[in-house]
PDB file of N, CA and C in Angstrom:
ATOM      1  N   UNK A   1     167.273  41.680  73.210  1.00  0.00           N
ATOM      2  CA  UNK A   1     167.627  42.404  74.408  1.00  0.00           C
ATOM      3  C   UNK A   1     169.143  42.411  74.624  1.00  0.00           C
ATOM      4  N   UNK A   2     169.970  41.655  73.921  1.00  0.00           N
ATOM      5  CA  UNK A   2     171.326  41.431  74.625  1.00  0.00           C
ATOM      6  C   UNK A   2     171.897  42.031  73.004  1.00  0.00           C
ATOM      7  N   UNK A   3     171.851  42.595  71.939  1.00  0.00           N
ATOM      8  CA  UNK A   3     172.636  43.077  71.298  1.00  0.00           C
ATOM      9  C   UNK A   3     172.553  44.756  71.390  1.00  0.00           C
ATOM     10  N   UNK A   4     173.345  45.532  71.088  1.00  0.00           N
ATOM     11  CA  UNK A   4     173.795  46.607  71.450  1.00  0.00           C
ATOM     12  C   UNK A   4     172.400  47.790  70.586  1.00  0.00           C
ATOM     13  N   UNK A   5     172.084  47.004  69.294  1.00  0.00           N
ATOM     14  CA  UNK A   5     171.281  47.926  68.855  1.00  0.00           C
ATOM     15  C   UNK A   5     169.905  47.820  69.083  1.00  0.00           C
ATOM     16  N   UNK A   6     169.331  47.110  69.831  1.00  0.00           N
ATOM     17  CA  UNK A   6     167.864  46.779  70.910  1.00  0.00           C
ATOM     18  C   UNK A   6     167.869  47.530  71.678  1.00  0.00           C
ATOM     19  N   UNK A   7     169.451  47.945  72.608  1.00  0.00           N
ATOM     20  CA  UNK A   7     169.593  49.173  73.233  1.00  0.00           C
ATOM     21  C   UNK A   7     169.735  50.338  73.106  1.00  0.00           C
ATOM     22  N   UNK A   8     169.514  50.772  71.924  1.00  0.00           N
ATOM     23  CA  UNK A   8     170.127  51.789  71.312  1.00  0.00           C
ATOM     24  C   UNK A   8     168.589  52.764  70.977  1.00  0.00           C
ATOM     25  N   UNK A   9     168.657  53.868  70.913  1.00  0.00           N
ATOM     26  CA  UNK A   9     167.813  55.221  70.475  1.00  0.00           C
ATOM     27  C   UNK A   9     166.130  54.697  70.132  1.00  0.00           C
ATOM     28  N   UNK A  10     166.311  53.663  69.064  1.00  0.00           N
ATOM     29  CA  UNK A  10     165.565  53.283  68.295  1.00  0.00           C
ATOM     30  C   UNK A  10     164.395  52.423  69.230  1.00  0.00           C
ATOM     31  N   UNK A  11     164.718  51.427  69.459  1.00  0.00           N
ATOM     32  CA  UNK A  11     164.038  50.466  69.810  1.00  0.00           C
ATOM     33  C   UNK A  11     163.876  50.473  71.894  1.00  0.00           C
ATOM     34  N   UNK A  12     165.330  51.233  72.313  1.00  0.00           N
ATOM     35  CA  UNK A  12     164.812  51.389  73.599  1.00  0.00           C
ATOM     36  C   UNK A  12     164.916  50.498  74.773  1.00  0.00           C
ATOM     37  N   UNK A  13     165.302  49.444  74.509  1.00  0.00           N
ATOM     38  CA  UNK A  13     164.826  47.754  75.351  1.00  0.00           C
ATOM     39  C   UNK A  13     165.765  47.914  76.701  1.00  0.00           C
ATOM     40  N   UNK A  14     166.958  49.019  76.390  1.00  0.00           N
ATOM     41  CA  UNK A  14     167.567  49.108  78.196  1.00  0.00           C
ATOM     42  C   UNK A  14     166.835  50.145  79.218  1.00  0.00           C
ATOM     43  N   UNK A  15     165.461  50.923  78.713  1.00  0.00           N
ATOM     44  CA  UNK A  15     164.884  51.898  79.273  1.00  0.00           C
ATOM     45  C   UNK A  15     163.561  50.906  80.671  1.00  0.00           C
ATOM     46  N   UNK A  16     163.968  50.963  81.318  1.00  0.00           N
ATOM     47  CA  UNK A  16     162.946  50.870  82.428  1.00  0.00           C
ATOM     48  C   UNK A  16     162.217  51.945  83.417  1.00  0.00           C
ATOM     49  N   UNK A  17     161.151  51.624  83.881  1.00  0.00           N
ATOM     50  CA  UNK A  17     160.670  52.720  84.752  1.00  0.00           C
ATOM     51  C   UNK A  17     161.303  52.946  86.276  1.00  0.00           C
ATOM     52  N   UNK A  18     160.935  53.869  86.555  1.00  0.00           N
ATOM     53  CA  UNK A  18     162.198  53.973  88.099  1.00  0.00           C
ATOM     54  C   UNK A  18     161.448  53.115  89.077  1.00  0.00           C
ATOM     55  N   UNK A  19     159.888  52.667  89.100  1.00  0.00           N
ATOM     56  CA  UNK A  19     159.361  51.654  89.989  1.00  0.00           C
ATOM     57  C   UNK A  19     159.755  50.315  90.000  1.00  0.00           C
ATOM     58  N   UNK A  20     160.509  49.775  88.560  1.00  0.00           N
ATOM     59  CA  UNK A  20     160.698  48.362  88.366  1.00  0.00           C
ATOM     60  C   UNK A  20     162.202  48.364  89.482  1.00  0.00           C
ATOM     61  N   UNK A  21     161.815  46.705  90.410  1.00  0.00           N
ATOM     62  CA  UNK A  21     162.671  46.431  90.843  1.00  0.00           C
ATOM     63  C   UNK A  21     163.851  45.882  89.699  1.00  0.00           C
ATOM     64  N   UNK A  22     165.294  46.380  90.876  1.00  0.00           N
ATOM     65  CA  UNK A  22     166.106  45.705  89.977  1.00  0.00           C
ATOM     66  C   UNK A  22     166.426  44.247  89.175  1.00  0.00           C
ATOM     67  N   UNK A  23     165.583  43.265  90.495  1.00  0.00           N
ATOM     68  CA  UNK A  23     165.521  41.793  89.843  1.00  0.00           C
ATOM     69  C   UNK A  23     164.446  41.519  88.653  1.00  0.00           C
ATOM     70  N   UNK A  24     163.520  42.631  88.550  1.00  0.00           N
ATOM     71  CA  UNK A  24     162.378  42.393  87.033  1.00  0.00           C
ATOM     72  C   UNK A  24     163.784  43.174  85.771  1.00  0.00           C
ATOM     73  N   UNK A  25     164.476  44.051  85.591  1.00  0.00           N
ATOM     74  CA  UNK A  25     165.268  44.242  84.983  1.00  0.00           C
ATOM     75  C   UNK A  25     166.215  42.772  84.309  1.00  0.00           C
ATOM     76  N   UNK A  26     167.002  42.514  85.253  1.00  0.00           N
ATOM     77  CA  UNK A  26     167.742  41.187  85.129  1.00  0.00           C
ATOM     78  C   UNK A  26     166.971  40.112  84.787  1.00  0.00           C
ATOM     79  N   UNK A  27     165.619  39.734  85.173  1.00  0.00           N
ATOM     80  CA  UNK A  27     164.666  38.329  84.455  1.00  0.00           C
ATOM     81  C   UNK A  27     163.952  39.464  83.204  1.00  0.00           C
ATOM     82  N   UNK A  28     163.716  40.005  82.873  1.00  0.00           N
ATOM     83  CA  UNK A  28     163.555  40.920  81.418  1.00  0.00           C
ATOM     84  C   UNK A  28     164.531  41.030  80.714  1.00  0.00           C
ATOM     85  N   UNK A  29     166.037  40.766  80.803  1.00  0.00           N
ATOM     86  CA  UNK A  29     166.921  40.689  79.616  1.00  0.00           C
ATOM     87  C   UNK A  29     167.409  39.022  79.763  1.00  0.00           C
ATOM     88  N   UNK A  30     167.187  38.382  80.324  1.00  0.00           N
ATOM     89  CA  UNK A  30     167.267  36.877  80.378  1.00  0.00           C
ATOM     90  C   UNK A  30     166.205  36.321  79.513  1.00  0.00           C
ATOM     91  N   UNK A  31     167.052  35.368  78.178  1.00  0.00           N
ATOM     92  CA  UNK A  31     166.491  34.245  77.891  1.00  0.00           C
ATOM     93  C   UNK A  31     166.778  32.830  77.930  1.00  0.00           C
ATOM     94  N   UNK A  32     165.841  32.034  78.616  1.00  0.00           N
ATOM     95  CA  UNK A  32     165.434  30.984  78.967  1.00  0.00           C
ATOM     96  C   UNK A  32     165.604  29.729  78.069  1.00  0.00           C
ATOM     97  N   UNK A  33     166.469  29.085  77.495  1.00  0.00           N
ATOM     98  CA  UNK A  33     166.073  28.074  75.858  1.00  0.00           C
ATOM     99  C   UNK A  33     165.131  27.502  76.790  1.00  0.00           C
ATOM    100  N   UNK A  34     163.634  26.458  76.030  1.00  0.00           N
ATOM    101  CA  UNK A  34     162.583  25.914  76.161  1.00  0.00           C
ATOM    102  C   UNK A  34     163.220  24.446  76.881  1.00  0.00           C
ATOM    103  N   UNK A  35     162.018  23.731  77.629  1.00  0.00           N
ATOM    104  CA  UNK A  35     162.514  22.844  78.023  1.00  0.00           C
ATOM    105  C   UNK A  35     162.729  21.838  77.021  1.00  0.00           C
ATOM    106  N   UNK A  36     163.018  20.873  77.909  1.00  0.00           N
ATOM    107  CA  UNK A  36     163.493  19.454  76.948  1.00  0.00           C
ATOM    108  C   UNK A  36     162.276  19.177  75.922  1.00  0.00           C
ATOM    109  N   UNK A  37     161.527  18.520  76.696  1.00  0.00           N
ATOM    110  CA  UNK A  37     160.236  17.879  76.558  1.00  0.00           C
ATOM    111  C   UNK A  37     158.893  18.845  76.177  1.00  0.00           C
ATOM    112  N   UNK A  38     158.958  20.189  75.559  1.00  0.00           N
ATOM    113  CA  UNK A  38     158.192  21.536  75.491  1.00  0.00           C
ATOM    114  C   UNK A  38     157.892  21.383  74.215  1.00  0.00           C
ATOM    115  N   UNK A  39     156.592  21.978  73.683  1.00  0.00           N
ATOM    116  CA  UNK A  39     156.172  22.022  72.199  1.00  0.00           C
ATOM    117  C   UNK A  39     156.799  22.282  71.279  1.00  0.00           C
ATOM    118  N   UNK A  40     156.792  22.109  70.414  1.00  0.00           N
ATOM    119  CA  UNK A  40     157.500  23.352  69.211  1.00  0.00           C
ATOM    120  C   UNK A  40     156.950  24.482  69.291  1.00  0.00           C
ATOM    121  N   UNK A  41     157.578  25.727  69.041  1.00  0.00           N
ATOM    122  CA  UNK A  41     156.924  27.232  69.160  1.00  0.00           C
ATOM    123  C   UNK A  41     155.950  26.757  68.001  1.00  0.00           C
ATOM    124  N   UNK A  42     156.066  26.278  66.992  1.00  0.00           N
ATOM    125  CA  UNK A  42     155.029  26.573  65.894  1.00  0.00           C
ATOM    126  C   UNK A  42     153.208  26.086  66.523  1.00  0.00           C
ATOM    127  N   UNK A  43     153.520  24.874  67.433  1.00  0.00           N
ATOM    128  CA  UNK A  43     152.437  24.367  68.108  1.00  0.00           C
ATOM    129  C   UNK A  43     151.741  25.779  68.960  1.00  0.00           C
ATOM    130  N   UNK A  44     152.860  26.261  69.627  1.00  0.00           N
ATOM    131  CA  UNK A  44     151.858  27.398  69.990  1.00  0.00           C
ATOM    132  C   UNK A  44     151.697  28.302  69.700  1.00  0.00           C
ATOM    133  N   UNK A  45     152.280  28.898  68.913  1.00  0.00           N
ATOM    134  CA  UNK A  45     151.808  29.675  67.900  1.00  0.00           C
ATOM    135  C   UNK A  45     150.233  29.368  67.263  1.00  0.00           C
ATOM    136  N   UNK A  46     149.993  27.998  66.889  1.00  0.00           N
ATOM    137  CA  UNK A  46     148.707  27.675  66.331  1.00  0.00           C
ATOM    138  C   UNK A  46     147.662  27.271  67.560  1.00  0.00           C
ATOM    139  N   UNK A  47     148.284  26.846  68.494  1.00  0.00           N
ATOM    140  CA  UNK A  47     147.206  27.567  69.791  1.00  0.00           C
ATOM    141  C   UNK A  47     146.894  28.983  69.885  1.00  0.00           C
ATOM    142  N   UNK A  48     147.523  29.522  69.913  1.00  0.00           N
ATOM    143  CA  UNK A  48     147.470  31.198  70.754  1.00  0.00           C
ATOM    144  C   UNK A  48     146.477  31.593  69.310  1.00  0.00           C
ATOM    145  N   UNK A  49     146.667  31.583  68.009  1.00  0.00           N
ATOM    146  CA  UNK A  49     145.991  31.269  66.854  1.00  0.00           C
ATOM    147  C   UNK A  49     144.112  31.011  67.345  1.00  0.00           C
ATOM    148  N   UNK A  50     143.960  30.050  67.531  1.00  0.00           N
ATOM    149  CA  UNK A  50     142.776  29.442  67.802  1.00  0.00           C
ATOM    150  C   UNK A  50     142.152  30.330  68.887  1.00  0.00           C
ATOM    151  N   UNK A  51     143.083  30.488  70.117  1.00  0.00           N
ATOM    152  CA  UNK A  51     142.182  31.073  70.837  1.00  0.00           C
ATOM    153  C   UNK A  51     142.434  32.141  70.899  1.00  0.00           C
ATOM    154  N   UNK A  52     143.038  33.188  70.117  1.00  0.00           N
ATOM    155  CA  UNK A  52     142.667  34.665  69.751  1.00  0.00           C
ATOM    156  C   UNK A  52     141.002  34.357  68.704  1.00  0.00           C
ATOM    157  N   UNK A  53     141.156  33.361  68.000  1.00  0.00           N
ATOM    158  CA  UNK A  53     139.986  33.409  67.347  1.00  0.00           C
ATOM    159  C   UNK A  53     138.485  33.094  67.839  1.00  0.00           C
ATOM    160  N   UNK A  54     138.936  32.246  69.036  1.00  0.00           N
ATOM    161  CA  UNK A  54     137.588  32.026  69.886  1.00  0.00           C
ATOM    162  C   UNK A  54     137.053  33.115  70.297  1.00  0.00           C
ATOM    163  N   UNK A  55     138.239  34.271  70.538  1.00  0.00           N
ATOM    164  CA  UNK A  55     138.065  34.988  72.009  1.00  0.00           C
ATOM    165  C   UNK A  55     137.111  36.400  70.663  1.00  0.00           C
ATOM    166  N   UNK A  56     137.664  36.200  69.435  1.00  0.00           N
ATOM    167  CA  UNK A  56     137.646  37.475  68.177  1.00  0.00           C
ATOM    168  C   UNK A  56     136.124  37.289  68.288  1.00  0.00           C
ATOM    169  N   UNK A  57     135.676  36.190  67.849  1.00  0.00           N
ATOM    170  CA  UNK A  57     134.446  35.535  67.918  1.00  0.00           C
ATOM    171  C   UNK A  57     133.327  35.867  69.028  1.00  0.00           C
ATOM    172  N   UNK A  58     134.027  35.389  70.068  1.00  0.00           N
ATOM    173  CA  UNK A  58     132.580  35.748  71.722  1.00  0.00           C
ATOM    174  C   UNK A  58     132.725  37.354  71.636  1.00  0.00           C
ATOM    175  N   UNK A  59     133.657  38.163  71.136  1.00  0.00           N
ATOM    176  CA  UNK A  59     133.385  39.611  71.830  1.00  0.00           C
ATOM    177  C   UNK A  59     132.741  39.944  69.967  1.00  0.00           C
ATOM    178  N   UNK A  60     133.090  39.609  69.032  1.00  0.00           N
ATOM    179  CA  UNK A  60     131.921  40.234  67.821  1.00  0.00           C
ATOM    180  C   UNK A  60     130.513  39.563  68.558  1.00  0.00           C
ATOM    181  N   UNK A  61     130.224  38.215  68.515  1.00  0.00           N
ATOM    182  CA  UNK A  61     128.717  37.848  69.321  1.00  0.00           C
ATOM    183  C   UNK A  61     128.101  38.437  70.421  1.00  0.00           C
ATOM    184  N   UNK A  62     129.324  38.901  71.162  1.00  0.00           N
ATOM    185  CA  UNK A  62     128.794  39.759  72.173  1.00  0.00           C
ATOM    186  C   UNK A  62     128.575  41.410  72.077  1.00  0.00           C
ATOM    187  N   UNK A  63     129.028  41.899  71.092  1.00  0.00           N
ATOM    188  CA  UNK A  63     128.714  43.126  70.253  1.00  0.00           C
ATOM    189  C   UNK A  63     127.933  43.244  69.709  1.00  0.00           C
ATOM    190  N   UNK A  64     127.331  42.415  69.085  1.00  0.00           N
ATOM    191  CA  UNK A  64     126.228  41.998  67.915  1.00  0.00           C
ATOM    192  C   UNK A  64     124.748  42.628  68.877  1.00  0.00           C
ATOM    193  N   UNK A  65     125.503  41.309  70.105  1.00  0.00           N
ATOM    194  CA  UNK A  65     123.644  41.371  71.129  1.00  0.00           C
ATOM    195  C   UNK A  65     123.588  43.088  71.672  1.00  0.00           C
ATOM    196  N   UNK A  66     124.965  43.225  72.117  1.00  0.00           N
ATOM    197  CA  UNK A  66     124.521  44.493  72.813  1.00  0.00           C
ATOM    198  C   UNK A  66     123.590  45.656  71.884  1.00  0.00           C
ATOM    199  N   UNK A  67     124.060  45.431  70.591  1.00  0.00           N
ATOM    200  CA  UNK A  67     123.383  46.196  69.651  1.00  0.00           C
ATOM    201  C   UNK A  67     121.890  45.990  69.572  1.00  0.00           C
ATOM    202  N   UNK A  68     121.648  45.073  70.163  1.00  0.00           N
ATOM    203  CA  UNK A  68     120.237  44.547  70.136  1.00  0.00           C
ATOM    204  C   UNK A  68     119.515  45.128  71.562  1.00  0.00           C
ATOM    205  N   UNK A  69     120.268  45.573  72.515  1.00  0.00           N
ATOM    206  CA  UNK A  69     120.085  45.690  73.779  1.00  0.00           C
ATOM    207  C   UNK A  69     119.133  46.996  74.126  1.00  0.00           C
ATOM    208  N   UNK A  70     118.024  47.274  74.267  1.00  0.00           N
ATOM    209  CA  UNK A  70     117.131  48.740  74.597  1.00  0.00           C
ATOM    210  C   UNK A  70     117.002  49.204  76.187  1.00  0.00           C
ATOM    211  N   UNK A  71     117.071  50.404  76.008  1.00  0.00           N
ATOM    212  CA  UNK A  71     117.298  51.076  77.522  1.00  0.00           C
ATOM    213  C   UNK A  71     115.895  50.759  78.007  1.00  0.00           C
TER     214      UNK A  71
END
C-alpha cells in the first residue's frame, strides 16, 4: 500500500469508494508490525490451513446429504 506502484493503474490500492469514511482510508494504508509476544505468521498460516480444511470438509458432507435430500 505505501509504494508508488500498488498505487498505480495496475493494482489500484489508492482507489476507494465515495461511502468509505476518511478514517477506514488512513487504517487501510497503515501497517501495524505484530506484537511482542504474537505467533509467528507461519503458525497462522497453519491454523487458517486447518480450519479452511475443517470448514472444506462440513460443506462437501453437507453437499453430499443434500444430494440425498427428496422433495
Amino acid at each position: 500500500m505505501y509504494s508508488p506502484i500498488a498505487k498505480g493503474p495496475i493494482f489500484n490500492a489508492a482507489n476507494f469508494v465515495y461511502w468509505t469514511p476518511p478514517r477506514y482510508v488512513t487504517i487501510a494504508t497503515r501497517f501495524d508490525s505484530p506484537a511482542p509476544n504474537a505467533w509467528p505468521f507461519s503458525v497462522h498460516v497453519l491454523i487458517m490451513i486447518g480450519l479452511a480444511t475443517i470448514a472444506a470438509w462440513r460443506g462437501l458432507a453437507l453437499g453430499g446429504w443434500m444430494t440425498k435430500v427428496k422433495r
